[in-house]
PDB file of N, CA and C in Angstrom:
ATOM      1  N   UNK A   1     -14.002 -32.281   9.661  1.00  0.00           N
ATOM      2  CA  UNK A   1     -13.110 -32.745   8.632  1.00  0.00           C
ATOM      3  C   UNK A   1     -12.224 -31.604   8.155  1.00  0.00           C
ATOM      4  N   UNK A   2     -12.545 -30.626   8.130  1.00  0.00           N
ATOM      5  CA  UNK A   2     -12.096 -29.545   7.782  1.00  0.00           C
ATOM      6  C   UNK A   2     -10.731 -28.738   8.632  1.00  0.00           C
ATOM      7  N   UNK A   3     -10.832 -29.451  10.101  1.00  0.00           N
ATOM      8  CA  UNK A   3     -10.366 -28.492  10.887  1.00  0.00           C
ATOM      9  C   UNK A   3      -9.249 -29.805  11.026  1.00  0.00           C
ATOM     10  N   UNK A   4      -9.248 -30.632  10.345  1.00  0.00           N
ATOM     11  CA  UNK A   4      -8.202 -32.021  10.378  1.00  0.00           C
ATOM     12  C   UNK A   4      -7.436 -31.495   9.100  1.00  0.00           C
ATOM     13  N   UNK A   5      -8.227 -31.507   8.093  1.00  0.00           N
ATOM     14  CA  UNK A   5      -7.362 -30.917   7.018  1.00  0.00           C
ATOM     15  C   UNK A   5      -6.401 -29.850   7.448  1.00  0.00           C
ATOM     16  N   UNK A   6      -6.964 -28.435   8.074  1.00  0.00           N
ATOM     17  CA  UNK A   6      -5.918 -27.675   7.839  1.00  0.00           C
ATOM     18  C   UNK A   6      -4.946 -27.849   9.504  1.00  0.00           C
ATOM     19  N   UNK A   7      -5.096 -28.903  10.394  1.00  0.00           N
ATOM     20  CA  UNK A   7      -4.572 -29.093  10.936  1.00  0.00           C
ATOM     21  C   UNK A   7      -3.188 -29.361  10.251  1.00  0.00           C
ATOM     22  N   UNK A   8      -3.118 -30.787   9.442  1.00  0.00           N
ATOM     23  CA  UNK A   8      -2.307 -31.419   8.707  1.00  0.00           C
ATOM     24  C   UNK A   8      -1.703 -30.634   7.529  1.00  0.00           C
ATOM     25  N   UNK A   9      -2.417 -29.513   7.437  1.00  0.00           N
ATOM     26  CA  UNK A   9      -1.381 -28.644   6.145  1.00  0.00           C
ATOM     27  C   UNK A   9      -1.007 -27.725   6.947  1.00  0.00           C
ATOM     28  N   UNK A  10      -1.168 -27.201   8.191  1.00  0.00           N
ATOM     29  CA  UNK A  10      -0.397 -26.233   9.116  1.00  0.00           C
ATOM     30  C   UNK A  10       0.999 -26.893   9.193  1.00  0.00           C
ATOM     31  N   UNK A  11       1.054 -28.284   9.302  1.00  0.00           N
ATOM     32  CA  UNK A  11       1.956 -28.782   9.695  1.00  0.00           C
ATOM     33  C   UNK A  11       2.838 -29.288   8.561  1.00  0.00           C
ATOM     34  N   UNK A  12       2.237 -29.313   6.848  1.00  0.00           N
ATOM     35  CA  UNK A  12       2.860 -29.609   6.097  1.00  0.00           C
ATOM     36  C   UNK A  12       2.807 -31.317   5.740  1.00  0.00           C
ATOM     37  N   UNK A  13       1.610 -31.436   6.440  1.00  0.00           N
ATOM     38  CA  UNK A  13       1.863 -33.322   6.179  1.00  0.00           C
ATOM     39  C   UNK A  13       0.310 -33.420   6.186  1.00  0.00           C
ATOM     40  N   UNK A  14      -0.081 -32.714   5.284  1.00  0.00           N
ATOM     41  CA  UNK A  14      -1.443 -33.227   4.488  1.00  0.00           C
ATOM     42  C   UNK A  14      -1.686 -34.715   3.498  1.00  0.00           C
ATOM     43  N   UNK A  15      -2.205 -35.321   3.817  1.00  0.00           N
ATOM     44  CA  UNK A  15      -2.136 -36.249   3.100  1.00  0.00           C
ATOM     45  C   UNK A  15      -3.085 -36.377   2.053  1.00  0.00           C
ATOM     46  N   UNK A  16      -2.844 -37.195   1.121  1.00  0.00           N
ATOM     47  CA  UNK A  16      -3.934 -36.790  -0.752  1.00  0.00           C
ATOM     48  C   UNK A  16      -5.277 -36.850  -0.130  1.00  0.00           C
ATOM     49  N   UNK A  17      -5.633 -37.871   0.598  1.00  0.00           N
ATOM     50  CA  UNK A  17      -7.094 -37.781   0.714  1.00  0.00           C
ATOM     51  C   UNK A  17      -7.293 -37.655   2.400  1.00  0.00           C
ATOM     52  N   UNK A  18      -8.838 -37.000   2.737  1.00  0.00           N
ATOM     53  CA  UNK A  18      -9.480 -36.821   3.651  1.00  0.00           C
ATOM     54  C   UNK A  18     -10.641 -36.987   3.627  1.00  0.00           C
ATOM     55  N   UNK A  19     -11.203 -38.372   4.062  1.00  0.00           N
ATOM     56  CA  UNK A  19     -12.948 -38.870   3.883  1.00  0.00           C
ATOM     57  C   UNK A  19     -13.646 -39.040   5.413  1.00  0.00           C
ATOM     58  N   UNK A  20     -14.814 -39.425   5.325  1.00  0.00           N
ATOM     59  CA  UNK A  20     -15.807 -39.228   6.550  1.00  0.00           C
ATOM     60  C   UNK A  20     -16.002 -40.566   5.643  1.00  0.00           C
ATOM     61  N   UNK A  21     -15.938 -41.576   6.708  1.00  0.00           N
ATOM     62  CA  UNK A  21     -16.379 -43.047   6.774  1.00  0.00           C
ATOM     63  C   UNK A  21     -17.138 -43.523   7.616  1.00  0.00           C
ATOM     64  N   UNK A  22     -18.195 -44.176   7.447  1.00  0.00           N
ATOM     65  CA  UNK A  22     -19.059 -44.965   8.559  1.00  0.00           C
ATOM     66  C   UNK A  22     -18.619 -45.971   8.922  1.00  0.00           C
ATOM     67  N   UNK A  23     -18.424 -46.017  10.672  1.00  0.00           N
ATOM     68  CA  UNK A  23     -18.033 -47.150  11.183  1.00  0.00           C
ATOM     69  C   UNK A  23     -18.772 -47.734  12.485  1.00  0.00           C
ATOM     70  N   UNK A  24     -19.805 -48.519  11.957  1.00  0.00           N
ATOM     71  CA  UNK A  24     -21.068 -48.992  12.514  1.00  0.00           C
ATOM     72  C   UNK A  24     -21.986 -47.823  13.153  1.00  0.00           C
ATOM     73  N   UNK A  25     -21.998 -47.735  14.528  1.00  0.00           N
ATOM     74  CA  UNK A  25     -22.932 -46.240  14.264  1.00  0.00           C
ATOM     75  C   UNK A  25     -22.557 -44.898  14.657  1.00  0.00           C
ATOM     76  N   UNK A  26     -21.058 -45.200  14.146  1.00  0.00           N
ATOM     77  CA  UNK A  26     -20.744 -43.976  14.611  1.00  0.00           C
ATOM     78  C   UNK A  26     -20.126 -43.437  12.877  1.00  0.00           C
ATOM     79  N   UNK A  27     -18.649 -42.562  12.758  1.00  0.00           N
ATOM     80  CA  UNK A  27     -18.258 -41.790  11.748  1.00  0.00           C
ATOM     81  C   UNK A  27     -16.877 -42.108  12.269  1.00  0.00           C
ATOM     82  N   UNK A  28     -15.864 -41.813  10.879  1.00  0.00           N
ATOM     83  CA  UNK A  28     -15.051 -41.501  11.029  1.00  0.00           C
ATOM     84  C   UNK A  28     -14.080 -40.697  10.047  1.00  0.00           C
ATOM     85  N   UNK A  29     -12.672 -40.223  10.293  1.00  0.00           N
ATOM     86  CA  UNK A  29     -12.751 -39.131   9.122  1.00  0.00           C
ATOM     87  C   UNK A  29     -10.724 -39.895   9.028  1.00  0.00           C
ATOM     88  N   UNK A  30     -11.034 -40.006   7.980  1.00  0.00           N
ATOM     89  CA  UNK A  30      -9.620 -41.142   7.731  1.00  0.00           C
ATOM     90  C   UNK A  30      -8.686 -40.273   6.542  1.00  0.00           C
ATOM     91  N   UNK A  31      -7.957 -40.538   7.175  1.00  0.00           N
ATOM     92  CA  UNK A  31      -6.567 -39.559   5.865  1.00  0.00           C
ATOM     93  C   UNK A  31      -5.796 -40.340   5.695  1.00  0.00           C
ATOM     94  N   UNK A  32      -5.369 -40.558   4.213  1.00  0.00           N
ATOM     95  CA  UNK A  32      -4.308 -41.265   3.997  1.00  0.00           C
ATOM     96  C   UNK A  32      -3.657 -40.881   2.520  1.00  0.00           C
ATOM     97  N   UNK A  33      -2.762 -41.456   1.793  1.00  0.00           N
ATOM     98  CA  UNK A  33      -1.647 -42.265   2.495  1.00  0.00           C
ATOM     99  C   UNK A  33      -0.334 -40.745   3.262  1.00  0.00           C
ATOM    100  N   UNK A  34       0.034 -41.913   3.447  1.00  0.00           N
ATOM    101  CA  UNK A  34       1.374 -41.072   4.442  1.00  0.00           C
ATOM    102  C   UNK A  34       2.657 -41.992   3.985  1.00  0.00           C
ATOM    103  N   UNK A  35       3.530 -41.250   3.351  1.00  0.00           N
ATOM    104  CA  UNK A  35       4.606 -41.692   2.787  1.00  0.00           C
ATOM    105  C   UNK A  35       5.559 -42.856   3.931  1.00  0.00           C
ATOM    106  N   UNK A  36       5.707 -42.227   5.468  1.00  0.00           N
ATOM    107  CA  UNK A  36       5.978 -42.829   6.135  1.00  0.00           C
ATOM    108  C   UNK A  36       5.268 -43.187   7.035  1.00  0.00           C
ATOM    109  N   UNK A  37       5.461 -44.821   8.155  1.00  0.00           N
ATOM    110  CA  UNK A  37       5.372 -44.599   9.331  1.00  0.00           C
ATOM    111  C   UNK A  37       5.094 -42.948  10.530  1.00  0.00           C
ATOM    112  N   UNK A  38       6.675 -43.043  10.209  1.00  0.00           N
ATOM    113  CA  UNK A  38       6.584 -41.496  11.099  1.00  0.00           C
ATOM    114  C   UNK A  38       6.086 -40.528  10.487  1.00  0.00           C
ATOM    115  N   UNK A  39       5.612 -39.793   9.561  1.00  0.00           N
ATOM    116  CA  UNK A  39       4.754 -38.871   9.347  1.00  0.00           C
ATOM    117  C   UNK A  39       3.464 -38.690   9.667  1.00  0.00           C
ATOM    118  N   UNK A  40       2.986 -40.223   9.956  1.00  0.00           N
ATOM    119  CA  UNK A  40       1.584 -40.543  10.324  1.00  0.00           C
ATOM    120  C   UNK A  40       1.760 -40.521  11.982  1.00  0.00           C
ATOM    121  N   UNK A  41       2.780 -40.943  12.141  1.00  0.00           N
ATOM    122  CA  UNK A  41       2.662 -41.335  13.962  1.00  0.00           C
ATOM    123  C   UNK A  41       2.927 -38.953  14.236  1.00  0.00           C
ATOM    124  N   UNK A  42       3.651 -38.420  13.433  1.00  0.00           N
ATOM    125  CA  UNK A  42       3.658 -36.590  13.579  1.00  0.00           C
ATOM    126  C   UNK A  42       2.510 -36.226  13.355  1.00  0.00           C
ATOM    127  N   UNK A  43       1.497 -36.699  12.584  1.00  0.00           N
ATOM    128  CA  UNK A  43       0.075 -36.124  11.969  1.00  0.00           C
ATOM    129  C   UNK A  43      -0.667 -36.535  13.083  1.00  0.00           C
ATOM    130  N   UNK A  44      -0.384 -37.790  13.792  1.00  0.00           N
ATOM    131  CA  UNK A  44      -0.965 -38.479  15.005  1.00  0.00           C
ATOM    132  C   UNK A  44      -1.131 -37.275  16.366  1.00  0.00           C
ATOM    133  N   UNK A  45       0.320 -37.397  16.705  1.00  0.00           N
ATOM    134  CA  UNK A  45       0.904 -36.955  17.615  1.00  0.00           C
ATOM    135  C   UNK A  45       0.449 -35.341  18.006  1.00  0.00           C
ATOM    136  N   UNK A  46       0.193 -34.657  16.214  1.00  0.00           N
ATOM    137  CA  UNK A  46      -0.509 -33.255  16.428  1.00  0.00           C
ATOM    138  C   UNK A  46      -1.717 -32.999  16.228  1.00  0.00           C
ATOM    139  N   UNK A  47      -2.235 -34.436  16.216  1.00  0.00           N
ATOM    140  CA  UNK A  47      -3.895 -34.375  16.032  1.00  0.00           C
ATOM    141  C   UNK A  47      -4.417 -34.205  17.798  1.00  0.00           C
ATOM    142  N   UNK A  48      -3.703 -35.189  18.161  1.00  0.00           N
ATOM    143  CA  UNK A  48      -3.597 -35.455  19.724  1.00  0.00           C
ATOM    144  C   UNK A  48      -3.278 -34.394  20.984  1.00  0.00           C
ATOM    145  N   UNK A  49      -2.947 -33.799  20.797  1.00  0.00           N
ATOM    146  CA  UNK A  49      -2.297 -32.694  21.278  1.00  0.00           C
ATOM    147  C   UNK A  49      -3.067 -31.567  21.237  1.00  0.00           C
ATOM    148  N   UNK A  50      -4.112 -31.319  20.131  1.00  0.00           N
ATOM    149  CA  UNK A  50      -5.361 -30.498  20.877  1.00  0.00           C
ATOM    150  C   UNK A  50      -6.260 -31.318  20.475  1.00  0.00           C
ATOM    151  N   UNK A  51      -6.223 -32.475  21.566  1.00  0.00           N
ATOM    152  CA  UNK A  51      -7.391 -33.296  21.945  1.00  0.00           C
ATOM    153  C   UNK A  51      -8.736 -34.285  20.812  1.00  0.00           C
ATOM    154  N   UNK A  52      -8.068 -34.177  20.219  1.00  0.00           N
ATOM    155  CA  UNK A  52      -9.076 -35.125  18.879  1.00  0.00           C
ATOM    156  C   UNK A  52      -8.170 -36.776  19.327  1.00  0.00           C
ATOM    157  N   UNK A  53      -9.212 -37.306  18.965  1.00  0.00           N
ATOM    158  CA  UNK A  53      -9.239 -39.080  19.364  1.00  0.00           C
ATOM    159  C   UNK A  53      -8.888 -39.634  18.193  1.00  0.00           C
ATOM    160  N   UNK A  54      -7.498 -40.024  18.282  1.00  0.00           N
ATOM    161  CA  UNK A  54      -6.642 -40.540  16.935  1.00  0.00           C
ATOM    162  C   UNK A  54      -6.428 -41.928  16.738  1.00  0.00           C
ATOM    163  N   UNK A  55      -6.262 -42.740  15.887  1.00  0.00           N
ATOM    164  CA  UNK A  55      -5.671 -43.919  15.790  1.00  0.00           C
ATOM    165  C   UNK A  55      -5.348 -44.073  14.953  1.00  0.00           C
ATOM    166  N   UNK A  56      -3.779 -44.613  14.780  1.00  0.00           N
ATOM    167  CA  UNK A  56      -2.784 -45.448  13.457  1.00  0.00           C
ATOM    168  C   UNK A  56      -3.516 -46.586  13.118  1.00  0.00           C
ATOM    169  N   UNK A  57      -3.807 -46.748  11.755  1.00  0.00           N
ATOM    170  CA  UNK A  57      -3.565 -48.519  11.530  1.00  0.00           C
ATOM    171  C   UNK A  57      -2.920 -48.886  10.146  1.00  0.00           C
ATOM    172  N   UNK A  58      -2.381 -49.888  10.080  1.00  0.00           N
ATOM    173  CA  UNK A  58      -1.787 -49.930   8.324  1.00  0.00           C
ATOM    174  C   UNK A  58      -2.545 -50.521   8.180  1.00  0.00           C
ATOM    175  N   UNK A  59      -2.383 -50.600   6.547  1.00  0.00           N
ATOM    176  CA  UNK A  59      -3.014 -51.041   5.911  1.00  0.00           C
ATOM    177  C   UNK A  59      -2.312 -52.123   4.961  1.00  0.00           C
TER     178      UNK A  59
END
């Protein structure tokens, strides 16, 4: 969780929150909100790029 956070403030598009959620038996670590679309699909895009398993969804 940690290394997502300062991923997203390296890049300046930290978003207010960063939680570890259970999703059946696994985890997950969810950031939100994101002012735009595209800031989330850039936070995406550089999560992805050194290899962490990303997914958009609105809400």
């Amino acid at each position: 969780m940690s290394a997502l956070r300062a991923l997203l403030a390296a890049a300046r598009r930290e978003p207010a929150h960063v939680e570890l959620m259970p999703a059946g038996d696994d985890w997950r670590v969810v950031c939100w909100p994101f002012a735009r679309r595209e800031d989330a699909d850039r936070a995406r895009a550089l999560l992805m790029a050194r290899g962490l398993k990303v997914e958009t969804i609105a809400f």
